[in-house]
C-alpha atoms as a PDB file:
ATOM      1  CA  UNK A   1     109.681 128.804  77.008  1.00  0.00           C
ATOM      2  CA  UNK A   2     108.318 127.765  80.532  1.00  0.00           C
ATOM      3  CA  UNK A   3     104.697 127.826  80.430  1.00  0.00           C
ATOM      4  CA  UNK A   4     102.780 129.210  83.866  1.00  0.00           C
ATOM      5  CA  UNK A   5      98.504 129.394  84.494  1.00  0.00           C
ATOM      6  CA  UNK A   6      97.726 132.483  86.593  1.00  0.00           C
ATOM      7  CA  UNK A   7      94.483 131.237  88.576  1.00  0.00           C
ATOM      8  CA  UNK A   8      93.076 134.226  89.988  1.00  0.00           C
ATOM      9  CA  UNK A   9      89.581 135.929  90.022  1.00  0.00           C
ATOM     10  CA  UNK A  10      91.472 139.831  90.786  1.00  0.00           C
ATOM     11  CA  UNK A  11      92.159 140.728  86.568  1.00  0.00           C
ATOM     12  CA  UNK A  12      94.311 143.808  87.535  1.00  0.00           C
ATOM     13  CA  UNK A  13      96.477 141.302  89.939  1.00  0.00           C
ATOM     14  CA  UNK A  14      96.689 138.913  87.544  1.00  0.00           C
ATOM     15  CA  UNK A  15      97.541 141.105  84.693  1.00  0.00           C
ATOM     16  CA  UNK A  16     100.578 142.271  87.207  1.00  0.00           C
ATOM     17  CA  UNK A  17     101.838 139.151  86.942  1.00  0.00           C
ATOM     18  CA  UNK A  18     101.240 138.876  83.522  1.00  0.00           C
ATOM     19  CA  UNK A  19     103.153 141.159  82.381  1.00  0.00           C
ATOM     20  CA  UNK A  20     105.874 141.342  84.812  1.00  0.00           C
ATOM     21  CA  UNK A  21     106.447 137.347  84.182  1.00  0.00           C
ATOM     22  CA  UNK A  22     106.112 137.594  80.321  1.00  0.00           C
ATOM     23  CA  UNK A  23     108.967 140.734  80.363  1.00  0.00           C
ATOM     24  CA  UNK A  24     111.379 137.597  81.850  1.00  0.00           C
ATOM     25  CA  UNK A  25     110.168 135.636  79.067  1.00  0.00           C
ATOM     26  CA  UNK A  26     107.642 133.408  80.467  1.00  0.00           C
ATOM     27  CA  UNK A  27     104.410 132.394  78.593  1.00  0.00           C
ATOM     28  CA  UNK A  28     101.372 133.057  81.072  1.00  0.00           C
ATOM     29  CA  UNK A  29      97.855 132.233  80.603  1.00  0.00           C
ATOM     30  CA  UNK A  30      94.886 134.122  83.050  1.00  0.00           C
ATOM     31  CA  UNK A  31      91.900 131.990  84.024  1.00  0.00           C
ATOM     32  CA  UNK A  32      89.745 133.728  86.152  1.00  0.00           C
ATOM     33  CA  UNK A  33      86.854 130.650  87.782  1.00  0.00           C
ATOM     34  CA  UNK A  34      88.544 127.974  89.823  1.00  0.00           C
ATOM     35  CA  UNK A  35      86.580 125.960  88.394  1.00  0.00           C
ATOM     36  CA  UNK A  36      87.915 125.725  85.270  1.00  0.00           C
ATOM     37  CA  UNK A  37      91.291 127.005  86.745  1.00  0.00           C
ATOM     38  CA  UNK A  38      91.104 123.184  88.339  1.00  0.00           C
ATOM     39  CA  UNK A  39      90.605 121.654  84.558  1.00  0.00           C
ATOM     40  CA  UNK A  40      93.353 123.346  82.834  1.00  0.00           C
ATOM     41  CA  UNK A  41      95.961 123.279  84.956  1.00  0.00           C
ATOM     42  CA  UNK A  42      95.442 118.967  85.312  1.00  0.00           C
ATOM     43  CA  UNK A  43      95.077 118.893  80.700  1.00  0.00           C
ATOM     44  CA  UNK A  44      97.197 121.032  79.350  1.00  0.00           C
ATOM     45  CA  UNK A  45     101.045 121.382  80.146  1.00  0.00           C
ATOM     46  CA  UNK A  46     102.234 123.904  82.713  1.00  0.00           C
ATOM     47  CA  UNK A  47     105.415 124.259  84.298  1.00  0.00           C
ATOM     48  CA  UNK A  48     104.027 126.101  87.057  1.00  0.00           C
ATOM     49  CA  UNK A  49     100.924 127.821  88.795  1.00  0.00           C
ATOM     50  CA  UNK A  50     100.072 130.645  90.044  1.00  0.00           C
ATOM     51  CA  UNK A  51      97.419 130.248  92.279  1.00  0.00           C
ATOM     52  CA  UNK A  52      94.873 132.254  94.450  1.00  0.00           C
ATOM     53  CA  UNK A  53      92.945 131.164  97.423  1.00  0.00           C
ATOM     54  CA  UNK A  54      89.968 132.725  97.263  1.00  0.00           C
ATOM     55  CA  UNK A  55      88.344 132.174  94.343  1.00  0.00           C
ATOM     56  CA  UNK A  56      84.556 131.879  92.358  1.00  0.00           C
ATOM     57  CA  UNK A  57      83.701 128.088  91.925  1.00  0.00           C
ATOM     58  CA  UNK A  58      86.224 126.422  93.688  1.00  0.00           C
ATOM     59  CA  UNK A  59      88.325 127.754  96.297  1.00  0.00           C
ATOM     60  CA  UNK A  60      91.963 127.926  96.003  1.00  0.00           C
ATOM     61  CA  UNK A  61      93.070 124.775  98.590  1.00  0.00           C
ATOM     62  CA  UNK A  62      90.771 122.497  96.989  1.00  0.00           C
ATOM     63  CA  UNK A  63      92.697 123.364  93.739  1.00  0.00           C
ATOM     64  CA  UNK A  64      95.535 122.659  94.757  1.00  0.00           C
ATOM     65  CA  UNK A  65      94.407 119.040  96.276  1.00  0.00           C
ATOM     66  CA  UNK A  66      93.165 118.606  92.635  1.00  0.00           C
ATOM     67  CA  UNK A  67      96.369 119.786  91.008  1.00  0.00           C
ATOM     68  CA  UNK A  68      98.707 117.808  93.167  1.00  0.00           C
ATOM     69  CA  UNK A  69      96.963 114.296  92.840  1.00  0.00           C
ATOM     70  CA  UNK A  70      96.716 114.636  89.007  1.00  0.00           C
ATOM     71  CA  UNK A  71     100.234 116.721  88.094  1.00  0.00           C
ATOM     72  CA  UNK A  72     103.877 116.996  89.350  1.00  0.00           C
ATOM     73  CA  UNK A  73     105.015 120.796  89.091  1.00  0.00           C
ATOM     74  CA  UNK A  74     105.616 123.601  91.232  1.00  0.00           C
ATOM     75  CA  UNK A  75     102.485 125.508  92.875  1.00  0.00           C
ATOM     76  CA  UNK A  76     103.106 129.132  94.405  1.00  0.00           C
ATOM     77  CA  UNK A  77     100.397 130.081  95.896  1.00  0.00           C
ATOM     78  CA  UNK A  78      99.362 133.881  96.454  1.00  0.00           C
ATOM     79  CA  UNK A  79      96.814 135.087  98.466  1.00  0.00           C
ATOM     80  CA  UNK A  80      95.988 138.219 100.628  1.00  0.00           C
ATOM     81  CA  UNK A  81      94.658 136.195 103.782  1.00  0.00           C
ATOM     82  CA  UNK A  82      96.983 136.557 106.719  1.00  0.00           C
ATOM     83  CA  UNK A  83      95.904 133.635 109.012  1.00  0.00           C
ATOM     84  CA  UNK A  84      98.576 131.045 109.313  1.00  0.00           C
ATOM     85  CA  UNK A  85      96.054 128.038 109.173  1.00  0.00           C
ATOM     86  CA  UNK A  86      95.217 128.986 105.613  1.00  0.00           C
ATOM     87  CA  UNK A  87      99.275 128.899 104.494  1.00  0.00           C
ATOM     88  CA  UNK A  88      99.501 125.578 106.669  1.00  0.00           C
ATOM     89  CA  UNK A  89      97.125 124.101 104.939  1.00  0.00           C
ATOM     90  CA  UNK A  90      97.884 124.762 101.406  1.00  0.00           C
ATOM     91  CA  UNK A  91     101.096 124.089 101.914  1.00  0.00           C
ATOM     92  CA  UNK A  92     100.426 120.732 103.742  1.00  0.00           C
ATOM     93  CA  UNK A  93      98.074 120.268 100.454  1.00  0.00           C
ATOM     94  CA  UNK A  94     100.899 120.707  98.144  1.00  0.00           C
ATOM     95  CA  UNK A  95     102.286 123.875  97.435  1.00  0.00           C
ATOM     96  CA  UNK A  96     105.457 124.679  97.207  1.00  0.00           C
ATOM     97  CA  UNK A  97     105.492 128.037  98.199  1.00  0.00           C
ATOM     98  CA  UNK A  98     103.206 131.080  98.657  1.00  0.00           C
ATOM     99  CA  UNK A  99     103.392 134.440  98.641  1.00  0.00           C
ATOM    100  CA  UNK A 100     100.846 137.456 100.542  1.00  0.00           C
ATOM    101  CA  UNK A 101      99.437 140.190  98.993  1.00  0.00           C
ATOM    102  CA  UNK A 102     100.418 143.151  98.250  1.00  0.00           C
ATOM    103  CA  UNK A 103     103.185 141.539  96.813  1.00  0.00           C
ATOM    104  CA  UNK A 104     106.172 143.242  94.964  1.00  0.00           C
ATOM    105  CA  UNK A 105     105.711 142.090  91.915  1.00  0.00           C
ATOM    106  CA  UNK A 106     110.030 141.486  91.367  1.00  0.00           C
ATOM    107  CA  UNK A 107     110.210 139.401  94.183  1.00  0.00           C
ATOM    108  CA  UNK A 108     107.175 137.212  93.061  1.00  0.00           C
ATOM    109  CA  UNK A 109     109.342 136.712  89.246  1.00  0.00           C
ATOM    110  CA  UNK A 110     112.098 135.973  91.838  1.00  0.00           C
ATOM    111  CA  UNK A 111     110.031 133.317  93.611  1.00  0.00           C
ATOM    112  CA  UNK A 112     108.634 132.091  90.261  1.00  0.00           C
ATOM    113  CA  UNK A 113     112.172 131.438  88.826  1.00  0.00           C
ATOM    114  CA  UNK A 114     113.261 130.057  92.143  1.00  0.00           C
ATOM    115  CA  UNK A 115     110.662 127.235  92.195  1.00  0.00           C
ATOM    116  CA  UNK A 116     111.249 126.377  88.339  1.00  0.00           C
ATOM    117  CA  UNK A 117     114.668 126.189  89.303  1.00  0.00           C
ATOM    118  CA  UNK A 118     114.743 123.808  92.137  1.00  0.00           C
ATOM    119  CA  UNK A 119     112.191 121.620  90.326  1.00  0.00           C
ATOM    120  CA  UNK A 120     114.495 121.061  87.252  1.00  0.00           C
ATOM    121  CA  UNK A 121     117.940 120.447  89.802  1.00  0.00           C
ATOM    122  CA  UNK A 122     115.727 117.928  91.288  1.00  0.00           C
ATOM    123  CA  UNK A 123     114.336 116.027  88.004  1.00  0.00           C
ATOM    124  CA  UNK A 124     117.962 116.473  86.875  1.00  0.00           C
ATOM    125  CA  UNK A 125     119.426 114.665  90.113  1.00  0.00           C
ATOM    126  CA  UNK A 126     116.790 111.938  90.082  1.00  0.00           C
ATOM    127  CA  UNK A 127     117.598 111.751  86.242  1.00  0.00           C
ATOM    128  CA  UNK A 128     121.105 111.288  86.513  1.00  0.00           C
ATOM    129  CA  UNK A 129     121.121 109.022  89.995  1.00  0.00           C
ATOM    130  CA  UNK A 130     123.726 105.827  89.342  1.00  0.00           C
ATOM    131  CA  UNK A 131     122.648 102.412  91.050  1.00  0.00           C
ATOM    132  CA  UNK A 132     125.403 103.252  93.575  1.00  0.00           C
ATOM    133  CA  UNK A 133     124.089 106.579  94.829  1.00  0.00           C
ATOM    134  CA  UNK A 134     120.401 105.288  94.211  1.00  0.00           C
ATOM    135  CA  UNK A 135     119.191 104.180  97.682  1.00  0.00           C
ATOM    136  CA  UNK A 136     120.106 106.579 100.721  1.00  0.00           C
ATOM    137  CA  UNK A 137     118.725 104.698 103.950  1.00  0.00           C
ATOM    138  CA  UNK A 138     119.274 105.595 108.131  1.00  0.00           C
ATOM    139  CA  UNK A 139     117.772 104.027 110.526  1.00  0.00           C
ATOM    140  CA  UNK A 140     113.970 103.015 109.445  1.00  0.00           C
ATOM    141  CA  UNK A 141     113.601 105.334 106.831  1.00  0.00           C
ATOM    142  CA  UNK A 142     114.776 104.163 103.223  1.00  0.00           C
ATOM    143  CA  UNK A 143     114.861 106.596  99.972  1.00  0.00           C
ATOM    144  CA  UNK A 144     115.014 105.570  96.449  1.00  0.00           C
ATOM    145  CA  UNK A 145     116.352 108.638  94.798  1.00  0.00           C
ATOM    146  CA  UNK A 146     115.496 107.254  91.334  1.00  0.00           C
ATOM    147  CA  UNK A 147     112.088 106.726  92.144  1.00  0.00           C
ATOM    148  CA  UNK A 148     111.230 109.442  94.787  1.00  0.00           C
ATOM    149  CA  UNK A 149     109.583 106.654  96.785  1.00  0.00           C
ATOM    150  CA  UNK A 150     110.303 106.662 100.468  1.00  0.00           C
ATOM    151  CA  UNK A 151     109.261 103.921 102.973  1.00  0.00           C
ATOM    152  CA  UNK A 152     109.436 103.632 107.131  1.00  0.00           C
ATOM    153  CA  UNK A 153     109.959 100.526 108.738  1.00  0.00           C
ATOM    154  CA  UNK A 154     109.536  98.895 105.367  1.00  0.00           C
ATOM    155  CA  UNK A 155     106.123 100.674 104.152  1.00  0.00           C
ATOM    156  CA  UNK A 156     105.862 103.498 101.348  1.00  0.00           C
ATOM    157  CA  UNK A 157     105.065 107.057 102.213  1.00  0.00           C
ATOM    158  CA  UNK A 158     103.733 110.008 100.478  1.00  0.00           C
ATOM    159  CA  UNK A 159     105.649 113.145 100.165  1.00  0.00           C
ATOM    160  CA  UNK A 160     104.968 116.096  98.449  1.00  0.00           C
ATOM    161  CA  UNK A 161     107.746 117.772  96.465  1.00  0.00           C
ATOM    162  CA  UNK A 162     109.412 120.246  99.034  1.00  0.00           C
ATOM    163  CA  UNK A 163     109.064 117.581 101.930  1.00  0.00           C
ATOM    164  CA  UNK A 164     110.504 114.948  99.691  1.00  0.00           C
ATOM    165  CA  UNK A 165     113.696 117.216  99.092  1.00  0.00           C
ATOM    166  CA  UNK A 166     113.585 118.778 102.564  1.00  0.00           C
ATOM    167  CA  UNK A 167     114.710 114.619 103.774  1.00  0.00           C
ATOM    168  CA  UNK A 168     116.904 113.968 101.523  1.00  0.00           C
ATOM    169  CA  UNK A 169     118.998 116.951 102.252  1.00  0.00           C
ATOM    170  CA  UNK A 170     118.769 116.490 106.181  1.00  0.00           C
ATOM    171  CA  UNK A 171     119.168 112.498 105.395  1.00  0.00           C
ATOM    172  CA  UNK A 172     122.137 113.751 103.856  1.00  0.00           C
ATOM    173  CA  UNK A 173     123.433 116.144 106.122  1.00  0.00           C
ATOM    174  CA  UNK A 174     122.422 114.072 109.340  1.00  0.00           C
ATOM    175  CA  UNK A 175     123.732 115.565 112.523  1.00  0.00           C
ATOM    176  CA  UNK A 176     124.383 118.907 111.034  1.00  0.00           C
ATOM    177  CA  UNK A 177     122.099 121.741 112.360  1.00  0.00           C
ATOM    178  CA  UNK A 178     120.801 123.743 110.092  1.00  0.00           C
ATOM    179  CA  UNK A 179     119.004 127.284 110.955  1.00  0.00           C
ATOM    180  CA  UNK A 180     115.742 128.182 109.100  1.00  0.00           C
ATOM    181  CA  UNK A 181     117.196 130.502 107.116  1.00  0.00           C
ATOM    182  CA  UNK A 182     119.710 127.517 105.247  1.00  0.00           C
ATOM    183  CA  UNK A 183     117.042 125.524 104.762  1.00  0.00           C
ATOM    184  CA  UNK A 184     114.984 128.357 103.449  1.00  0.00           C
ATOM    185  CA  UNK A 185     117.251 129.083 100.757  1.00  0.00           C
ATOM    186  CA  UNK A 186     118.814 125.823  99.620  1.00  0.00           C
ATOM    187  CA  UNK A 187     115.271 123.768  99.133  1.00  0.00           C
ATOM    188  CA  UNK A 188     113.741 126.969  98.050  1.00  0.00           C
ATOM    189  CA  UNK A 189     116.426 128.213  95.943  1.00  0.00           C
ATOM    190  CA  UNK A 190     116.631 131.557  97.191  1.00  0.00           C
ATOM    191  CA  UNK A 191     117.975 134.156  99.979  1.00  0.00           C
ATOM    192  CA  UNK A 192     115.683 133.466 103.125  1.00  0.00           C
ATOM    193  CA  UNK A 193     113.392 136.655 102.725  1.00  0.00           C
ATOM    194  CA  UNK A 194     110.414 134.607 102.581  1.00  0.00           C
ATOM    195  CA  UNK A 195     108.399 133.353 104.975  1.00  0.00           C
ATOM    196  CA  UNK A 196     110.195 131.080 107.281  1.00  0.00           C
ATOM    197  CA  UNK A 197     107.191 129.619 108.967  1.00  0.00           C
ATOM    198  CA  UNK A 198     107.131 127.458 105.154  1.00  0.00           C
ATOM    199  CA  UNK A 199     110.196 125.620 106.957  1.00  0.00           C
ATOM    200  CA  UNK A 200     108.582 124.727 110.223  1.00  0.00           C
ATOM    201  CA  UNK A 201     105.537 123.430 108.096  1.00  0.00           C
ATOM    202  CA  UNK A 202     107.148 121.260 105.844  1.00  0.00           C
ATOM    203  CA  UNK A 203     108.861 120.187 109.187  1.00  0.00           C
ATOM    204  CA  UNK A 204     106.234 119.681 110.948  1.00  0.00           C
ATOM    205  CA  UNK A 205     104.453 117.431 107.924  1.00  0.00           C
ATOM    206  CA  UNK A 206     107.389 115.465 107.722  1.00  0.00           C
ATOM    207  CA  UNK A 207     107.328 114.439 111.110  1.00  0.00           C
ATOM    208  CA  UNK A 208     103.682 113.159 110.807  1.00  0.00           C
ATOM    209  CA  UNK A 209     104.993 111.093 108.197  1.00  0.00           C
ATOM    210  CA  UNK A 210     108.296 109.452 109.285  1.00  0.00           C
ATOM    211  CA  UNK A 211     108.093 109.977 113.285  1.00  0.00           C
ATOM    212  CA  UNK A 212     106.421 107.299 115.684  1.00  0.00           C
ATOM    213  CA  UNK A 213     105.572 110.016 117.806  1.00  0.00           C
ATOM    214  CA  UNK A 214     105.802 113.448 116.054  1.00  0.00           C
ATOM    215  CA  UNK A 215     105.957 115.089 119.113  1.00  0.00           C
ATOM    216  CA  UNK A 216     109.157 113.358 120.072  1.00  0.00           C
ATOM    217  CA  UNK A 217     110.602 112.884 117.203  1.00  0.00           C
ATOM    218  CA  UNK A 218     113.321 110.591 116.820  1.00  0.00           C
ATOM    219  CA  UNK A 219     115.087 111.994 113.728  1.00  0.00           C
ATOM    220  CA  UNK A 220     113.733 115.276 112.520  1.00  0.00           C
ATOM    221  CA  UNK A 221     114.918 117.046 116.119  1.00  0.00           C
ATOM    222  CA  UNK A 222     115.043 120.594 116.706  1.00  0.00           C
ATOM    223  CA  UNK A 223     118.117 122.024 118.276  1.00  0.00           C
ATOM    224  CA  UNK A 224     115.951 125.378 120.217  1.00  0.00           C
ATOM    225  CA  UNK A 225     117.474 128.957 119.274  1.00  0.00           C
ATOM    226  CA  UNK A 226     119.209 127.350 115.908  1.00  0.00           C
ATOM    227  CA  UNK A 227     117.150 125.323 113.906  1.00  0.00           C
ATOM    228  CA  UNK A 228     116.943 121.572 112.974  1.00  0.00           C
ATOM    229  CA  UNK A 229     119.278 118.733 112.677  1.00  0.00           C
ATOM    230  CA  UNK A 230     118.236 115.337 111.054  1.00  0.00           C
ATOM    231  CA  UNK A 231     119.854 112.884 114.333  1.00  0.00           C
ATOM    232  CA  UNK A 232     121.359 109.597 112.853  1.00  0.00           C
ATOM    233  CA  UNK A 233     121.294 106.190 115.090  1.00  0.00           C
ATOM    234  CA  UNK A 234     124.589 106.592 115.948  1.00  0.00           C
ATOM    235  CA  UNK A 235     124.104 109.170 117.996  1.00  0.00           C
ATOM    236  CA  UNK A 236     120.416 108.383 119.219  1.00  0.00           C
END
């Protein structure tokens, strides 16, 4: 039974949850201060969070700074402010995904399971990688799939989860184009009726990472009016 930590400070929201995520046979536990939201969710073992932004104690971004330096799982956050900047930065924090409020509550079990779900493909993939398949490397940019470690010109960098998988599967696919929506659904698992603006962050964050200049990138292009392709040497 997958195990997920509501963090949110609104009971009758996070009773919602509760019960629509425990009808699909989840466990859930509420914790109400961010504060202690930040303890539990780094001691005891969670497959995923639920997680608020605004919050008593400790607000919801630096939870999620906390979370993702200590644990490796999916974090969906949901919260009812609308300004982009907020969303950018949890998601350049870590997240995996959020969702605004009001939400309907189906479509948050359908985000929840969607998460869970790319999570285990990708700790099944890395789990079953063979020494032939292990390293995937154009240009500058080198991945060791068994590892999750990626380097650039020969030194390591950091990716969080959904930027890690977002490379790969343009690395893979170089010099295909892919529209938001694709991308949308096959590193998030699900039809695109989220918010697509998730895609141009993660794309954007990538580029700080791997691009000399992320405002001309080299690799991660996009192709205006359709969406992004990953652009191998060859054709540089």
């Amino acid at each position: 039974m997958k195990r997920i930590l509501i963090i949110e400070d609104d009971i009758a929201i996070a009773e919602i949850e509760r019960d629509f995520l425990e009808i699909e046979g989840f466990e859930t536990e509420i914790v109400q201060d961010g504060a202690v939201g930040s303890r539990m969710a780094v001691t005891n073992d969670y497959d995923l969070i639920l997680l608020d932004l605004m919050l008593p104690g400790m607000s919801g971004l630096d939870i999620c700074r906390a979370i993702r330096n200590e644990v490796d799982i999916p974090i969906l956050m949901v919260t009812a402010r609308i300004e982009d900047t907020d969303k950018i930065r949890g998601l350049g924090l870590g997240a995996d995904d959020y969702i605004s409020k009001p939400f309907y509550p189906p479509e948050l079990v359908a985000r929840v399971k969607s998460n869970l779900a790319q999570y285990e493909r990708l700790k099944a993939k890395a789990g079953t990688s063979q020494s032939s398949d292990t390293i995937l490397e154009i240009g500058s940019i080198r991945i060791n799939r068994s590892t999750h470690r990626v380097y650039v010109d020969g030194k390591e960098v950091e990716l969080k989860n959904k930027e890690y998988e977002l490379l790969v599967f343009m690395m893979e696919n170089n010099d295909i184009v892919f529209s938001k929506e694709r991308l949308y659904e096959r590193i998030w698992g699900m039809d695109a009726f989220g918010d697509l603006k998730t895609v141009a962050v993660h794309m954007n964050r990538l580029r700080e990472k791997i691009e000399k200049n992320p405002q001309e990138p080299k690799y991660l292009q996009t192709v205006w009016g359709v969406g992004y392709r990953f652009r191998s040497p060859k054709h540089l």
